[in-house]
Structure formats: C-alpha cells, structure tokens
Protein backbone atom coordinates (compact mmCIF):
# COMPACT_ATOMS: atom_id res chain seq x y z
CA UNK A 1 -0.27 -9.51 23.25
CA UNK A 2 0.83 -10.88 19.98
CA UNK A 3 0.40 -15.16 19.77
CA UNK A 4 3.56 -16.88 19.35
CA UNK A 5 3.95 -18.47 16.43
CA UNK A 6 5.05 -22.26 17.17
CA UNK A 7 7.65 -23.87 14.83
CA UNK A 8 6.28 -26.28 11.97
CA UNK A 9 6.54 -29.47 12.78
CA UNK A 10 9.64 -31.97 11.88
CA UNK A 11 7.53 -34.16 9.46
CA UNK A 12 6.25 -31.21 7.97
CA UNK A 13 9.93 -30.00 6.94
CA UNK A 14 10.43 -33.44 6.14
CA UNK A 15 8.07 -33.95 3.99
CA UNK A 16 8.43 -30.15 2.15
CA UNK A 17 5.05 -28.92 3.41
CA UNK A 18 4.24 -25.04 3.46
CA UNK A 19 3.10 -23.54 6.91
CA UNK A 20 0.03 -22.14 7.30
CA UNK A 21 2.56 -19.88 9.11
CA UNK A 22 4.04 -18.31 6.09
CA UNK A 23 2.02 -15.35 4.91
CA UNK A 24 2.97 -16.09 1.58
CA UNK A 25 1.38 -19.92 1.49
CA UNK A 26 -1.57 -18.27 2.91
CA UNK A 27 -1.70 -15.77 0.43
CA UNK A 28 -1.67 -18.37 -2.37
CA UNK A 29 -4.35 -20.35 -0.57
CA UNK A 30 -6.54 -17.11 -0.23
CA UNK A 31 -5.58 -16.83 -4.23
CA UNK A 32 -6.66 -19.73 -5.16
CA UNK A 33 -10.32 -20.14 -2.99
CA UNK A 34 -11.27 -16.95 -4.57
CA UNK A 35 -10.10 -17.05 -7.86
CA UNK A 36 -10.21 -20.82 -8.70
CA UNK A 37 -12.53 -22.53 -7.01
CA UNK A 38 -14.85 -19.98 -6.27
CA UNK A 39 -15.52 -19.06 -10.00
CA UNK A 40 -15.79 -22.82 -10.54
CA UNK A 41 -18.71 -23.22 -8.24
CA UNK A 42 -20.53 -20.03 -9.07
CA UNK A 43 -20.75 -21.20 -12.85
CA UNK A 44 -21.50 -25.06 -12.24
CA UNK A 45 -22.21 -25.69 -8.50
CA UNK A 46 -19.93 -27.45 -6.10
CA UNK A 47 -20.38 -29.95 -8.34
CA UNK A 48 -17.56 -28.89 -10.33
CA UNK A 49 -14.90 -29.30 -7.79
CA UNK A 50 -12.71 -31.97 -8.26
CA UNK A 51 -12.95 -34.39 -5.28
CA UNK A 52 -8.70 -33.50 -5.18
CA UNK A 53 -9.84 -30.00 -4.04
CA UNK A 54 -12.28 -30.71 -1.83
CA UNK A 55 -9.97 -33.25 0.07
CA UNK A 56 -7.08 -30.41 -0.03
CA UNK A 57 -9.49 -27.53 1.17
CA UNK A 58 -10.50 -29.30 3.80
CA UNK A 59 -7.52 -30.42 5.37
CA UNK A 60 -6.17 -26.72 4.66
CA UNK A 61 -8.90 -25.11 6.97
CA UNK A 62 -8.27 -28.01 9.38
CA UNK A 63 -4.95 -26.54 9.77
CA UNK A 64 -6.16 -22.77 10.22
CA UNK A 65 -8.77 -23.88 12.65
CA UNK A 66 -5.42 -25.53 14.61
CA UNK A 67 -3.07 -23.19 14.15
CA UNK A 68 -2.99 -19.59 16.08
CA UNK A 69 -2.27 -17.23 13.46
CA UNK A 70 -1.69 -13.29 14.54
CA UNK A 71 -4.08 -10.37 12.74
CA UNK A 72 -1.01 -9.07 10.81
CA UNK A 73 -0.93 -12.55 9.13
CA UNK A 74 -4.75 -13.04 8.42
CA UNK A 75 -4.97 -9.17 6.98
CA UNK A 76 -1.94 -8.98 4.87
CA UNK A 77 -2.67 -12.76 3.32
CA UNK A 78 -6.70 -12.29 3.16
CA UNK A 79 -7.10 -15.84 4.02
CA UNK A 80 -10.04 -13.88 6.50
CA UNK A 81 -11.66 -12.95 2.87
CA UNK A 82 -11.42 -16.18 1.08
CA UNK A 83 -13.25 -17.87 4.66
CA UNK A 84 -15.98 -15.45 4.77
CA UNK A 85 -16.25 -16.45 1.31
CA UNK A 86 -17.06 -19.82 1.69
CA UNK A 87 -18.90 -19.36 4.65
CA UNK A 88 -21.28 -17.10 3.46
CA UNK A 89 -22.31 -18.85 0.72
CA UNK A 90 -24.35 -21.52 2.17
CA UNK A 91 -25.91 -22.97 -0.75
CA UNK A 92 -22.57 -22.78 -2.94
CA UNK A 93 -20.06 -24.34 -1.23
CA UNK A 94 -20.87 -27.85 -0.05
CA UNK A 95 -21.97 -28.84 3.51
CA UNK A 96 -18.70 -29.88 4.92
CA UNK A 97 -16.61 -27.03 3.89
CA UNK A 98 -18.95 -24.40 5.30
CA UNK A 99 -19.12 -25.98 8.58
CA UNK A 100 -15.34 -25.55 8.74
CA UNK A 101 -15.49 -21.87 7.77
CA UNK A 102 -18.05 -21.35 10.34
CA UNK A 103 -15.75 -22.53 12.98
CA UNK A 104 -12.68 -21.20 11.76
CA UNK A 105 -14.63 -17.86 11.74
CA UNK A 106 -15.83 -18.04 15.24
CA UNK A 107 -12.43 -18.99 16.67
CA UNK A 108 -10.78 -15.94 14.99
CA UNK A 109 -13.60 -13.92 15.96
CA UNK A 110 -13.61 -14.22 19.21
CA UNK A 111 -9.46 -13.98 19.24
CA UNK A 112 -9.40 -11.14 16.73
CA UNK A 113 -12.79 -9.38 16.60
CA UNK A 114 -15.70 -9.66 13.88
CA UNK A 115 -13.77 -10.28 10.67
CA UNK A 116 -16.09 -7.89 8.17
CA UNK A 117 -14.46 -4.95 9.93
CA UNK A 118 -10.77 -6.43 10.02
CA UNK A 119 -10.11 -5.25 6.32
CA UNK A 120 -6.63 -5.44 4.74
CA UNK A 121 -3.09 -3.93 4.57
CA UNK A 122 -2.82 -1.70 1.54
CA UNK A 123 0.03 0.73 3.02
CA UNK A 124 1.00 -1.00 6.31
CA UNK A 125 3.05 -4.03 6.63
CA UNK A 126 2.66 -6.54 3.76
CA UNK A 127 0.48 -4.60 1.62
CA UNK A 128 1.30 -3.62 -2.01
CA UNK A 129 2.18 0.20 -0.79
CA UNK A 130 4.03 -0.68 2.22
CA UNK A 131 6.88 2.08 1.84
CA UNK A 132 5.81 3.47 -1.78
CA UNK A 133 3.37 5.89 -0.82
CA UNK A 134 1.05 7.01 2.00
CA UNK A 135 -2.72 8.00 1.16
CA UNK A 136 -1.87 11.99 2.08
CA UNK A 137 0.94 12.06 -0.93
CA UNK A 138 -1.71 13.63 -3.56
CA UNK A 139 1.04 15.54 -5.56
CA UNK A 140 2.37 12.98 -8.20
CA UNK A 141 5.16 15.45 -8.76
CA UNK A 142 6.34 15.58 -5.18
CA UNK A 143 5.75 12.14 -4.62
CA UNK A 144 7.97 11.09 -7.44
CA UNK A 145 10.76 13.64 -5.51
CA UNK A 146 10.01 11.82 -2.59
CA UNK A 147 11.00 8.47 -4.59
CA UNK A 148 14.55 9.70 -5.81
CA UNK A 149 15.43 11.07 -2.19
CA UNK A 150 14.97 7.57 -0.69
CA UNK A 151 17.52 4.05 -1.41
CA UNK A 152 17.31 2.41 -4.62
CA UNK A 153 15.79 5.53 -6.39
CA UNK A 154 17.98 5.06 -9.72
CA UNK A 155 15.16 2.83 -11.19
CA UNK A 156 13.04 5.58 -10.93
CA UNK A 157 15.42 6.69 -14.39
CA UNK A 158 12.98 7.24 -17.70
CA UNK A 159 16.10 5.34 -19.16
CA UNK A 160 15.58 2.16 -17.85
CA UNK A 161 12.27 1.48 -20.06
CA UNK A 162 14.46 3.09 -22.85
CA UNK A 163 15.47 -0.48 -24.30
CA UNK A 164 14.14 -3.42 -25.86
CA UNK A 165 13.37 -6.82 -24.39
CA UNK A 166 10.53 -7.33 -21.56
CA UNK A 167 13.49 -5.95 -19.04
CA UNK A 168 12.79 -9.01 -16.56
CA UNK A 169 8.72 -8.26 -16.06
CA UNK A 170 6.43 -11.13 -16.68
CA UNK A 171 3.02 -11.48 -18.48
CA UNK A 172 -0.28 -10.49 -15.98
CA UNK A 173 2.18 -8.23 -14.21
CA UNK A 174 0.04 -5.43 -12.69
CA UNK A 175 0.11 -2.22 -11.26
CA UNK A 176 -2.34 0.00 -9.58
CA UNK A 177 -2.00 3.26 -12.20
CA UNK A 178 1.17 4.11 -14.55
CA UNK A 179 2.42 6.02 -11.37
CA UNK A 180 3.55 2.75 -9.98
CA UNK A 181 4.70 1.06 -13.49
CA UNK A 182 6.87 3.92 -13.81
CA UNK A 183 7.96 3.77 -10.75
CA UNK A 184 9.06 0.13 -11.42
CA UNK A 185 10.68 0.84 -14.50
CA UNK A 186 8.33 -0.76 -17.58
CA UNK A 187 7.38 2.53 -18.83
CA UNK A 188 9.37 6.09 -18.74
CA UNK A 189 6.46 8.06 -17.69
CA UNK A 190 3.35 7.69 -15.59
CA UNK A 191 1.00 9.85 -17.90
CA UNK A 192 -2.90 8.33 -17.83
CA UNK A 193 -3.32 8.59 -21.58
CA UNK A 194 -0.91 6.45 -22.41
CA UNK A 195 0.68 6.14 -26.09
CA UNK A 196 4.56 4.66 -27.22
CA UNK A 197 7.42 4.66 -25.42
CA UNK A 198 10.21 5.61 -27.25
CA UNK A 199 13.12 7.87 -28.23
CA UNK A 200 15.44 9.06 -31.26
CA UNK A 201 16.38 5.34 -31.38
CA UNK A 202 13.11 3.18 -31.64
CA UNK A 203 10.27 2.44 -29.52
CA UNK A 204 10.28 0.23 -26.70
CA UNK A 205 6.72 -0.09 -25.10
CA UNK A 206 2.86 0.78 -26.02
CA UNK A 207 0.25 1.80 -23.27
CA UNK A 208 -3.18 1.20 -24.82
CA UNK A 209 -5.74 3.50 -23.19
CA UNK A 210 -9.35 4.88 -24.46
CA UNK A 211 -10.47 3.98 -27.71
CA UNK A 212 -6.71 2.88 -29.54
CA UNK A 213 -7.23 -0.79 -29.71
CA UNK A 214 -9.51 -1.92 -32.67
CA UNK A 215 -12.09 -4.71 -32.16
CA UNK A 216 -10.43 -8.10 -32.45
CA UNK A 217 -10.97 -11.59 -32.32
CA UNK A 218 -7.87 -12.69 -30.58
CA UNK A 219 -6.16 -11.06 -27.75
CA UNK A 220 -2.91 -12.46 -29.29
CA UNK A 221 -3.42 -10.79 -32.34
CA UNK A 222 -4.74 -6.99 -32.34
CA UNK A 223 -4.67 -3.56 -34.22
CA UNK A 224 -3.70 -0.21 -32.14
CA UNK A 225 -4.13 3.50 -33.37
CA UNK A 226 -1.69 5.45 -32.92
CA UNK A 227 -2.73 9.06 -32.00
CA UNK A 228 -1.73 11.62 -34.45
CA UNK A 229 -0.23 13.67 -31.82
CA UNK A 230 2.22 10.79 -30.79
CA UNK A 231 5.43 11.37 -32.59
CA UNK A 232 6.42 7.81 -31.35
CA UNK A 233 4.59 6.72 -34.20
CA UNK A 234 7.14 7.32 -36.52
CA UNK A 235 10.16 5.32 -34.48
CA UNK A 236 7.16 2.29 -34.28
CA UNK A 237 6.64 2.34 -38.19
CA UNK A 238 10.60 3.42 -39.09
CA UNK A 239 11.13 0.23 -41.31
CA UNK A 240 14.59 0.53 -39.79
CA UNK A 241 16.22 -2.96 -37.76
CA UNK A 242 16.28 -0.46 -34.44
CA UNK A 243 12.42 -0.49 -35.03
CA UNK A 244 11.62 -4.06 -35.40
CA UNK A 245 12.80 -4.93 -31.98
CA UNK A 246 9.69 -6.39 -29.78
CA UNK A 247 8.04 -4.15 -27.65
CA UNK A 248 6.45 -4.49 -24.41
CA UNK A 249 2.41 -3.81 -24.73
CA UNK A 250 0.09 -2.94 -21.46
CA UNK A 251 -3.29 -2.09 -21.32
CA UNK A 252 -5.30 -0.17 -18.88
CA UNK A 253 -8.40 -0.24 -17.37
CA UNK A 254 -9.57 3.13 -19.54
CA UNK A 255 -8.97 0.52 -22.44
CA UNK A 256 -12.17 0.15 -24.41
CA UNK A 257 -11.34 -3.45 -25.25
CA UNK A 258 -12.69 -6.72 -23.94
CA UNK A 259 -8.82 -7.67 -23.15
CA UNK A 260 -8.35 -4.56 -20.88
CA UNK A 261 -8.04 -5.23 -16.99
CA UNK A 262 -11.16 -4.92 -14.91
CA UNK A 263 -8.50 -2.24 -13.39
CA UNK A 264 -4.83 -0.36 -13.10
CA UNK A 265 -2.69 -1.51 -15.92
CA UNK A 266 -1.47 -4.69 -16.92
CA UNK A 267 1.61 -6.15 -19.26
CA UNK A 268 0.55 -8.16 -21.51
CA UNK A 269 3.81 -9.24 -23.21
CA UNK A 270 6.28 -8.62 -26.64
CA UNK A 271 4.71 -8.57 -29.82
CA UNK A 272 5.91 -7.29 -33.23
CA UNK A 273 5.02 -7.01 -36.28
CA UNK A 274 3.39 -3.99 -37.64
CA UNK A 275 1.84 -1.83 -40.70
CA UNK A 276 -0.16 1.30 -41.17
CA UNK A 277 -2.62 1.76 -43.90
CA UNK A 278 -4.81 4.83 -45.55
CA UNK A 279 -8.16 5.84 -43.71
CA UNK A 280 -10.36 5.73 -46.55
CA UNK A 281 -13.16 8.23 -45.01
CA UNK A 282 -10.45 10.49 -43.61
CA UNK A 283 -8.15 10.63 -46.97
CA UNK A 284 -5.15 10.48 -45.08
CA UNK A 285 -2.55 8.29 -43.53
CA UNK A 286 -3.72 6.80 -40.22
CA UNK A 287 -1.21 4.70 -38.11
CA UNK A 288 -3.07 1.39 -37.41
CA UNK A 289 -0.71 -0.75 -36.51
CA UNK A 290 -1.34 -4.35 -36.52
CA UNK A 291 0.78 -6.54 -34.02
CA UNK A 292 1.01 -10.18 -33.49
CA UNK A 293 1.66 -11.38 -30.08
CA UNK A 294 5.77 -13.23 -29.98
CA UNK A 295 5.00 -17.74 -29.02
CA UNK A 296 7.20 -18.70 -26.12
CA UNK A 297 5.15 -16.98 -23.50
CA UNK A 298 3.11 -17.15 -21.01
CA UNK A 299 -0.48 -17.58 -22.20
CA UNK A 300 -3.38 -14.91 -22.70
CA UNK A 301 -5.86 -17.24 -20.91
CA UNK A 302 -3.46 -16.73 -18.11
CA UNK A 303 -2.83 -13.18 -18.52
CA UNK A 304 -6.63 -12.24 -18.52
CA UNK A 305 -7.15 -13.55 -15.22
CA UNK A 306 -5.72 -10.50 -13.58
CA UNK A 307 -5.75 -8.79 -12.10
CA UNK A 308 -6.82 -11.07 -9.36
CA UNK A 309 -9.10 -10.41 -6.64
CA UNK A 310 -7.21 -8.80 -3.87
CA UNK A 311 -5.88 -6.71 -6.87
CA UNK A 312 -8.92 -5.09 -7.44
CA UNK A 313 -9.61 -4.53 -4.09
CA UNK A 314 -6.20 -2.68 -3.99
CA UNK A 315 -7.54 -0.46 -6.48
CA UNK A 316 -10.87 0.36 -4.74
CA UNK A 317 -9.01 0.83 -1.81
CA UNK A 318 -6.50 2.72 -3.08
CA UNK A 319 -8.92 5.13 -4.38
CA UNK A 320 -11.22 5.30 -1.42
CA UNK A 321 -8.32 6.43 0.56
CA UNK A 322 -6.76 8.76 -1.74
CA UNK A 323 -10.44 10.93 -2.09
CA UNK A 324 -10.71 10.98 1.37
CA UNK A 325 -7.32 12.40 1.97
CA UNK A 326 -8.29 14.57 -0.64
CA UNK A 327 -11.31 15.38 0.90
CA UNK A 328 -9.52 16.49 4.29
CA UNK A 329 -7.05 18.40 2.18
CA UNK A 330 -9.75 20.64 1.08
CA UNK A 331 -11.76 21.13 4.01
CA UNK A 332 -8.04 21.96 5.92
CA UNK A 333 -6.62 24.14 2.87
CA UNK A 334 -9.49 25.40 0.93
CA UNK A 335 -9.33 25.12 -3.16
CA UNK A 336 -6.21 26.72 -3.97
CA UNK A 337 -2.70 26.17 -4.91
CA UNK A 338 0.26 27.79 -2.98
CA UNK A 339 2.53 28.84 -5.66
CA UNK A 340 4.86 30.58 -3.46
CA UNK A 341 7.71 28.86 -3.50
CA UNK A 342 8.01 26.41 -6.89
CA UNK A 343 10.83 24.67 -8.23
CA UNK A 344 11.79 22.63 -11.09
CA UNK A 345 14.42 21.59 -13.28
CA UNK A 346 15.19 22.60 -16.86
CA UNK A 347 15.31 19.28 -19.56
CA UNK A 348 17.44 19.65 -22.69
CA UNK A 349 14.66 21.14 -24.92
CA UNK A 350 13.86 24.09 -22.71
CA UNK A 351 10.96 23.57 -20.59
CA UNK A 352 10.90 23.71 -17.13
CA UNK A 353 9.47 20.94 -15.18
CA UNK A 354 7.90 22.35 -12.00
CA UNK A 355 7.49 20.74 -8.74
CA UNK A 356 5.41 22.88 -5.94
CA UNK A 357 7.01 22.70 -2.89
CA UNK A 358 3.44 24.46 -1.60
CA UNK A 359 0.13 22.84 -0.81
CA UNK A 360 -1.71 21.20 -4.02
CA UNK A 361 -5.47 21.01 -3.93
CA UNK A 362 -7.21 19.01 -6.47
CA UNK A 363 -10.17 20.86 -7.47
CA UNK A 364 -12.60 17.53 -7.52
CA UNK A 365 -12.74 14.53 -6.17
CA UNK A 366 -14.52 12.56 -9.23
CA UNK A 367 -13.60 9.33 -10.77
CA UNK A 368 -12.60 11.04 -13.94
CA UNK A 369 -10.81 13.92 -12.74
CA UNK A 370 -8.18 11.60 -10.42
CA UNK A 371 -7.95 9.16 -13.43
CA UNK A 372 -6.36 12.33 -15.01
CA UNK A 373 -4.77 13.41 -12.22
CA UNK A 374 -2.39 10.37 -12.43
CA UNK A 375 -0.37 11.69 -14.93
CA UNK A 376 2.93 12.75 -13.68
CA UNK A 377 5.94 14.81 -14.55
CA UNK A 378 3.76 17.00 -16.22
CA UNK A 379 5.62 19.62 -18.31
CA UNK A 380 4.24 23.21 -17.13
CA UNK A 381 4.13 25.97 -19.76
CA UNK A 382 6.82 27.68 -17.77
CA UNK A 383 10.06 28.63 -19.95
CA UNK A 384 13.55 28.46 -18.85
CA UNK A 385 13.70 31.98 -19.56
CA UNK A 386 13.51 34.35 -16.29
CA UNK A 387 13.99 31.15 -13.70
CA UNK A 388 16.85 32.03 -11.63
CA UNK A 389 18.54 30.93 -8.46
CA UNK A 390 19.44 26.93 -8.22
CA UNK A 391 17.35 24.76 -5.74
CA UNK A 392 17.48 21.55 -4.42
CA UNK A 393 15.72 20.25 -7.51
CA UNK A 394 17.25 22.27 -9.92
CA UNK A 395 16.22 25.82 -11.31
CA UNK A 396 13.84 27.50 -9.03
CA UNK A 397 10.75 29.39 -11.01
CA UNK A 398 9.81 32.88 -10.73
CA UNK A 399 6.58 35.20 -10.19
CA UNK A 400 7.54 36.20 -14.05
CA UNK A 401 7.95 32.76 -15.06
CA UNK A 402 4.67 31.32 -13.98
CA UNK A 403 2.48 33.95 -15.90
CA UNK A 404 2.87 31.93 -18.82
CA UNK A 405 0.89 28.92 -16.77
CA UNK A 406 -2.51 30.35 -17.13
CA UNK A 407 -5.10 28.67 -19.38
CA UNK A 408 -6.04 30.27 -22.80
CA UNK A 409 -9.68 29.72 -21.81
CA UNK A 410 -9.00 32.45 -19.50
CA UNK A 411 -9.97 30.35 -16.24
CA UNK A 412 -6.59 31.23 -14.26
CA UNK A 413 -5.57 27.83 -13.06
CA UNK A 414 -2.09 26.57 -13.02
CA UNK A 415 -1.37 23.79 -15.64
CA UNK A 416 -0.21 22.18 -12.14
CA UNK A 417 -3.83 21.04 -11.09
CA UNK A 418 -4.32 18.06 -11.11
C-alpha cells in the first residue's frame, strides 16, 4: 500500500519552504549533495564545508528521516543515492551527518527494501525517457516514426533547428545522444558524427565530434575543422550577413577535447566569429574556423559541470539497457534483417529514405558499433527509380530497388544496419 503523503505544514507555506514532498526539491537536494558538496569534501575534507551547509544538510535529512516519502519519490529524485553517499563515506563526511544517513537509511530500508538494489527511473515515471522511448525500440528509423505518430510530433521538423538564435535552449543543456537533441529540436538530424547544421541560407548550429576541435586554452574561445566532406562549410565561411548570424555549438562525448562532456552531448552556447586559413603541410585550403564565444551568457565554469551526476548515470543506464534488449533481440531473431516489407519516402533530391517495417538486428553489441548506430534518418542507396505503390510513410521500396543497398566491399549487408 502506497504511504499517504500528509500536507506541508501551514508555517511551512507561510514561510515559502519547499517540501521534502516535492520530487523536484528533492531532486535539487540530491543535485546538490552529489555534485557540490561532495566534490568539495573529496578535494579538501569536510573541512571545506561551510558551517551554512552543514547546518542546512542537517536539518534537510532531519526532515527525510520525519517525513514518509513513497519509492516512486526516492527513485525518480535519487535523494536514496546522494544518502548512501554520505553514509558510506565514513571518514569523508563528518560525524554528525553520517549518523543521520545511517538512520535515514535504516528507516527506508526496512519500509522500502535495501536501497543498493532500489536503482532509478530512466523510462518509468519521472525519468528522463518516461514516454520517449522504451529500451526494445533499437531501430532509430522506426523510432523516429513512432515520434511523428504520437501528439506534439511537429517539433520533430528538421526545420525547426533551420534558424538562427539559441531557439529558447540554455547553456549545459544535455541530451543522452543526438537522437534525443533532434528530437527536441536543436539540431535537424541525429547523425553521431556530427558536423554544421545548415541549408541554402546559412548555417545555424555545429556538432563537434572526434578530432574537429583544435587544442585551446579557453573553452570560450576555440578553433573547429570543418571536414572536407561537409558542404556546410561553405554557408559557415559565406562572408555573406545570412552567415554571420550566431550559431548554436554542442559538443559530444566522442569530442577529443578537454571541454567535451564526460557523456551524450551538450550545448554549449552562440558564438561567432570565424576564418579559415591555408594548411601549410597539406598545400591546400583547410576550413579552421576560429570562433569566439558571444558575453551575456551563462558561464563555461557553469556549463562544464554537466552533465551532472544522475546524467551520467542516465547514460550508463541507457546503454546497459539498450545492449541487453539487443542482446534478447538476437538470441529471439538470429542476425538478420527482414527486408520484406520496407518503406520510405522520397526527399526532393531523389533518394529514398527507407524505414523497415521488419525486424532490425544489430550485428554487435560493442561500444563503438551503437555509438554509430545512433545516427538516424540514414539515407539508403535506394533510388526513387522502380519504388512503386504509396504506403503509410510514403513510397514503398521494391525487391529491384534494394539491390542497389549492397556494400561495394562485397559483404551483402543492407546500408540499414546499424
């Protein structure tokens, strides 16, 4: 039977004090014991906390060992994380403060079970993927389908991050992969590579991945290289007004940088500004384009602290669960792709985008290979040409269609995997 939660009290309303009801005060609480104080004390000791803190931590876990909080509450805030924190650090943290933990830990424990096996909401209620995705949903392409068939879909549009301007997203903002920052509208595709967002008009965004941000002093002030396959390179360099707008920079986790996230991707803000210069071993013109980060904003030092810690362990999760879905896939399915029944839709210059309406069965469950695996809306090698009959998402593909899928290194595979 689920506690009832009892009403704050009248002096706290009074007075404007949170509730250690509200999942959201307890998920700034849990935010702030493991990535404020907790840092503090690892680096100089529990000496370092301010004698403010230790007063306002203690009368916090005062209230949680007072207050009967249900198991939906604890997981989806991780207030549970942020005790076992403290109390299993018994030469950190000092005296008094562990000797709360320790009781609000047994009292929990013995309503709720041991809480190292009580984990945390990821895709049930209150966690980041509560009604985005589900662990099974493998298929980036089908996924994304899923997305448009369900309220609200038009942000899903490629148009949206097709202007100027940070479009309402903050600095530190973070997302899991580019799947979900496309999803949100920052960026108009969700490939893993990354590169410049941008059309006939300008460019709009950069997505710094791999080895395209130069050493730099200064996250505030960097050089990217732009790859020479990226035509986006020219809108970015135009020297037209259209191309001198601000854009919107994020870096991944792939990012060989010492500014890039510990993981997913992060947005890091406007910045403008920007050159390109001769590569004097390579005798050619080589896009390394300088930017300067725009004042006004929030800082760097407070952008680099995410992602925060439940963040990351979002991103573990997240990719625990989706190898062992994968994992069952295979064992159920076998390696193999269905290719019965595709369908895509035909874009303006010709190329069919398939979605497989069949099983999908990634071939490997490495690090590396799902990294890749993330990019989505991936144009197939399949011409409009021979694709006949309309389907519910647009021109269905035929047998003749898909011969033109297979690899020129002769392995077989669709240009699908993955």
């Amino acid at each position: 039977m689920r506690p009832i939660k009892p009403k704050p009290s009248n002096l706290s309303i009074k007075l404007g004090q949170p509730s250690v009801y509200n999942p959201d005060f307890l998920r700034q609480r849990a935010r702030w014991i493991r990535d404020d104080l907790d840092p503090q004390i690892a680096r100089n000791g529990h000496d370092a906390l301010h004698a403010d803190d230790i007063l306002k931590l203690d009368d916090f876990l005062r209230q949680l060992l007072s207050a009967k909080l249900s198991i939906e509450d604890i997981r989806s805030s991780r207030i549970h994380l942020a005790v076992l924190e403290i109390a299993g650090r018994g030469t950190r943290w000092p005296k008094r403060l562990i000797e709360r933990c320790d009781a609000v830990k047994g009292a929990w424990e013995v309503a709720h079970g041991p809480l190292q096996g009580m984990g945390f909401a990821l895709y049930e209620g209150g966690g980041r993927l509560q009604g985005i995705c589900r662990p099974e949903d493998l298929s980036k392409e089908l996924l994304i389908v899923k997305w448009l068939r369900t309220p609200g879909a038009a942000k899903l549009s490629p148009v949206k991050a097709l202007r100027s301007g940070d479009l309402g997203f903050k600095p530190g903002e973070w997302w899991i992969s580019p799947l979900f920052a496309f999803r949100d509208g920052i960026i108009n595709g969700a490939e893993a590579e990354g590169g410049i967002v941008s059309d006939l008009a300008g460019a709009y965004a950069v997505v710094m991945t791999g080895k395209s941000e130069e050493s730099s002093t200064s996250p505030n002030e960097f050089v990217y290289q732009a790859r020479s396959s990226d035509k986006g390179r020219y809108r970015l360099t135009a020297g037209t007004p259209e191309s001198r707008h601000p854009v919107r920079i994020l870096r991944s986790h792939t990012l060989r940088s010492f500014w890039a996230p510990k993981a997913g991707l992060r947005y890091d803000g406007l910045v403008a500004g920007w050159t390109i210069k001769m590569d004097a071993k390579k005798k050619e013109m080589v896009y390394f384009i300088s930017f300067k980060r725009l004042p006004d904003q929030l800082s760097m030092d407070e952008v680099l602290r995410r992602p925060w810690t439940e963040e990351i362990e979002d991103y573990r999760e997240y990719k625990r669960l989706r190898r062992l879905a994968r994992d069952k896939q295979t064992e159920t399915a076998g390696p193999r792709i269905d290719l019965a029944t595709p369908t895509g839709t035909t874009s303006m210059d010709g190329i069919v985008d398939v979605y497989e309406d069949g099983m999908m069965t990634p071939n490997s469950g490495s690090e590396e290979e799902d990294n890749s695996g993330l990019a989505c809306l991936r144009r197939s090698a399949v011409t409009s040409r021979g694709a006949t009959g309309l389907g519910p998402c647009g021109i269905a593909a035929t047998a003749e269609t898909m011969q033109d899928v297979h690899t020129e290194a002769g392995e077989r595979t669709d240009s699908l995997a993955g």
